[in-house]
Each structure stands twice: as structure tokens, then as C-alpha cells.
Protein backbone atom coordinates (compact mmCIF):
# COMPACT_ATOMS: atom_id res chain seq x y z
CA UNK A 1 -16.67 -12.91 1.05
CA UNK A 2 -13.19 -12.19 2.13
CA UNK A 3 -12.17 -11.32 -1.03
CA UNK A 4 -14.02 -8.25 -1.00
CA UNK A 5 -12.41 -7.15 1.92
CA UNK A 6 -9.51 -4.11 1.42
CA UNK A 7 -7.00 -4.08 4.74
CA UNK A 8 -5.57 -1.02 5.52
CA UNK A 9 -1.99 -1.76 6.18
CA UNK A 10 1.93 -0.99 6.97
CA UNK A 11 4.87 -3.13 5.90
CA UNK A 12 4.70 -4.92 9.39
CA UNK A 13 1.22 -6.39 8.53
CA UNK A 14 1.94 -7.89 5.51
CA UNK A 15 3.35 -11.43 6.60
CA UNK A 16 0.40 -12.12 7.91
CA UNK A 17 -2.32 -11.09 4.87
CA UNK A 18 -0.49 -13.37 2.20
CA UNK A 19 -2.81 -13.77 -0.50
CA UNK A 20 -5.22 -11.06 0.79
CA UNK A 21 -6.39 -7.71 -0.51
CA UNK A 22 -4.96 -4.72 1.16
CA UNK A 23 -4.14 -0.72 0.54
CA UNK A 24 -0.67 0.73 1.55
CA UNK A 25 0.05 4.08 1.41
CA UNK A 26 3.67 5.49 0.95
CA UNK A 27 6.88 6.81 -0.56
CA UNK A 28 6.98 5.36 -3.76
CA UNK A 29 11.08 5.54 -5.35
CA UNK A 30 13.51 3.21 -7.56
CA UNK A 31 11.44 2.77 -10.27
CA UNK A 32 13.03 -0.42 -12.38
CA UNK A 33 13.95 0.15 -15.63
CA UNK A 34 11.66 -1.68 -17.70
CA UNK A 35 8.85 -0.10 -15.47
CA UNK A 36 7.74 -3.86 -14.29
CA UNK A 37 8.58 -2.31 -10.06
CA UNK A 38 9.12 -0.13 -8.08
CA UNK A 39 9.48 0.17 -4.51
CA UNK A 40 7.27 1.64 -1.64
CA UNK A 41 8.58 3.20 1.59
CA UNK A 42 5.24 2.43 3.80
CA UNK A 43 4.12 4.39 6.75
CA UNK A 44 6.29 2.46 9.29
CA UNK A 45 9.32 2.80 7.38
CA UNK A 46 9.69 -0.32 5.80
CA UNK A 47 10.58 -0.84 2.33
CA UNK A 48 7.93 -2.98 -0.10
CA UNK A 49 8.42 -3.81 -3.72
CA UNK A 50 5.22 -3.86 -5.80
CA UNK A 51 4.83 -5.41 -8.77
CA UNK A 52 2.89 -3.99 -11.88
CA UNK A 53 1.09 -6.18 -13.68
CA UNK A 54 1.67 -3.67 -16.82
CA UNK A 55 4.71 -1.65 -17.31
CA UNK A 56 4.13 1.67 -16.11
CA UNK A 57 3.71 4.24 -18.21
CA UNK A 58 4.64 7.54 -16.33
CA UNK A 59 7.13 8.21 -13.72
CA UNK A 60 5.79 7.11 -9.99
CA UNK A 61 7.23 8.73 -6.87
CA UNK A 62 6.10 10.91 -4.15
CA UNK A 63 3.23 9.80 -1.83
CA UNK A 64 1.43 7.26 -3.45
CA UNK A 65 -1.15 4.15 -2.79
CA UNK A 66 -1.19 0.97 -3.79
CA UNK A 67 -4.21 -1.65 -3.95
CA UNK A 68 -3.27 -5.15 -4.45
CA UNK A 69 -2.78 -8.71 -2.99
CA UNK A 70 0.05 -9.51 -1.20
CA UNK A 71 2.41 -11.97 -2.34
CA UNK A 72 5.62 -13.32 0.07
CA UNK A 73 8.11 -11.48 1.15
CA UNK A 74 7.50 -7.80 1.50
CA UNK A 75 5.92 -7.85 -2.14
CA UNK A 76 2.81 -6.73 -3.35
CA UNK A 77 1.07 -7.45 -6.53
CA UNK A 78 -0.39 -3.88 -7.83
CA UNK A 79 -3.96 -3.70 -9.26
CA UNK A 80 -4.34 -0.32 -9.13
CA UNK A 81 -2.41 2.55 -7.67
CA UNK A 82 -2.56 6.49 -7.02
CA UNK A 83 0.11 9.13 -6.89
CA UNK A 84 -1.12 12.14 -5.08
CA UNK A 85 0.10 15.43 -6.27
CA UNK A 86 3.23 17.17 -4.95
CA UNK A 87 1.13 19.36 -2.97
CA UNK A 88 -0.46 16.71 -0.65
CA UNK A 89 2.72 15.19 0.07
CA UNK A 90 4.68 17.78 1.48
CA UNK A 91 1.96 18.75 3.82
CA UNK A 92 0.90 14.64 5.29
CA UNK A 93 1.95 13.10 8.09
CA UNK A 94 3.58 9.51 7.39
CA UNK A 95 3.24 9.14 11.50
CA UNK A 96 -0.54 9.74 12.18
CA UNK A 97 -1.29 7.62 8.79
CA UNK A 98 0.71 5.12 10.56
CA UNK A 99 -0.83 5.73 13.97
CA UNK A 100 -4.27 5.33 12.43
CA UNK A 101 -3.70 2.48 10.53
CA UNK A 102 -2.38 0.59 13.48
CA UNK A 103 -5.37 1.56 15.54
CA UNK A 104 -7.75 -0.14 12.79
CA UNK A 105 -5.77 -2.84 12.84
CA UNK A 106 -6.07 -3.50 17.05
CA UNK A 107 -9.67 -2.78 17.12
CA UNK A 108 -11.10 -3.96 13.36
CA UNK A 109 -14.74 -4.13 14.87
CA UNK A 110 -14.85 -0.64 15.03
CA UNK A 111 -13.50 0.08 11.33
CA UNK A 112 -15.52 -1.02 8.44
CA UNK A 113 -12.68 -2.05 5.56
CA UNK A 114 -14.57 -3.49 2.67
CA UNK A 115 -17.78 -4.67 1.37
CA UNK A 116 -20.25 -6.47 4.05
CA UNK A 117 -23.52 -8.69 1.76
């Protein structure tokens, strides 16, 4: 069943979900060249690399999420991923995302994050 199950995470919380599911939200910048990576400045600050599984086809930067499983080392396997427009960017707060997404994390039995059957 824990596969089902999406965290809702910063960089910090990564060590410990190896091989989990999670959603990190970000700066995405430094796109590689062959379009294999690029890399994710999370809420907290931290810098992640994710990993495509396809080259990607259009440019990625700005605020963006990632879904994926994480692998070691700050790295996250991408299987899916949204870039929000221009727009929403300027106007969100890295440091309440951050805030919230801490608070889920020290009280989980009050935040639903995935599928319960």
C-alpha cells in the first residue's frame, strides 16, 4: 500500500524516503544539455537533481513540481512534472510552501498524502 502514498517534501526529507514516492515543489534551473537533468532549488533552499526518464522536450525553469521516487543522494527520479506559468511564480511564497510542508511532515495524522483502500 505504501506505494500509493505521495510525500510532500523539501530537500531535507529526502534521505530518509529513499525509494519512496514523493512531490517537491521548486526552482527548477541548469537544464543539461542532452535534456536527460536538470536541477531543482526546493523550498528549503537546497539544491536536487532530477532525473528524466525521457529527454525533455521544452525548456524547464521557473517554479515547477516534480513527482517521482527518490533515489540516493539528493536525486530524484522524475515521473511526471509541472511548470507553472510565469505568473504564479512571481507572486508564491517559497517560505510558507516550506512552512506547510514541514508542518505535514511533524503531524502526518492530520494530512491525508495519498491513496488509503
Amino acid at each position: 500500500m505504501e506505494d500509493l502514498v505521495t510525500h510532500r517534501v523539501n530537500a531535507a526529507m529526502l534521505p530518509n524516503l529513499q525509494g519512496r514516492n514523493v512531490c517537491i515543489l521548486g526552482m527548477a534551473k541548469e537544464v543539461s544539455n542532452d535534456g536527460k537533468m536538470f536541477t531543482l532549488t526546493t523550498s528549503d533552499g537546497k539544491d536536487v537533481r532530477v532525473q528524466m526518464q525521457e529527454p525533455l522536450n521544452e525548456y524547464v525553469s521557473g517554479l515547477t513540481e516534480v513527482h517521482g521516487q527518490v533515489g540516493n543522494r539528493n536525486t530524484i527520479q522524475c515521473q511526471n512534472y509541472i511548470v507553472f506559468p510565469e505568473e504564479v511564480s512571481q507572486n508564491f511564497s517559497m517560505d510558507l510552501y516550506n512552512s506547510a510542508v514541514e508542518l505535514m511532515a511533524r503531524a502526518p495524522q492530520h494530512y491525508q498524502q495519498g491513496v488509503q483502500q
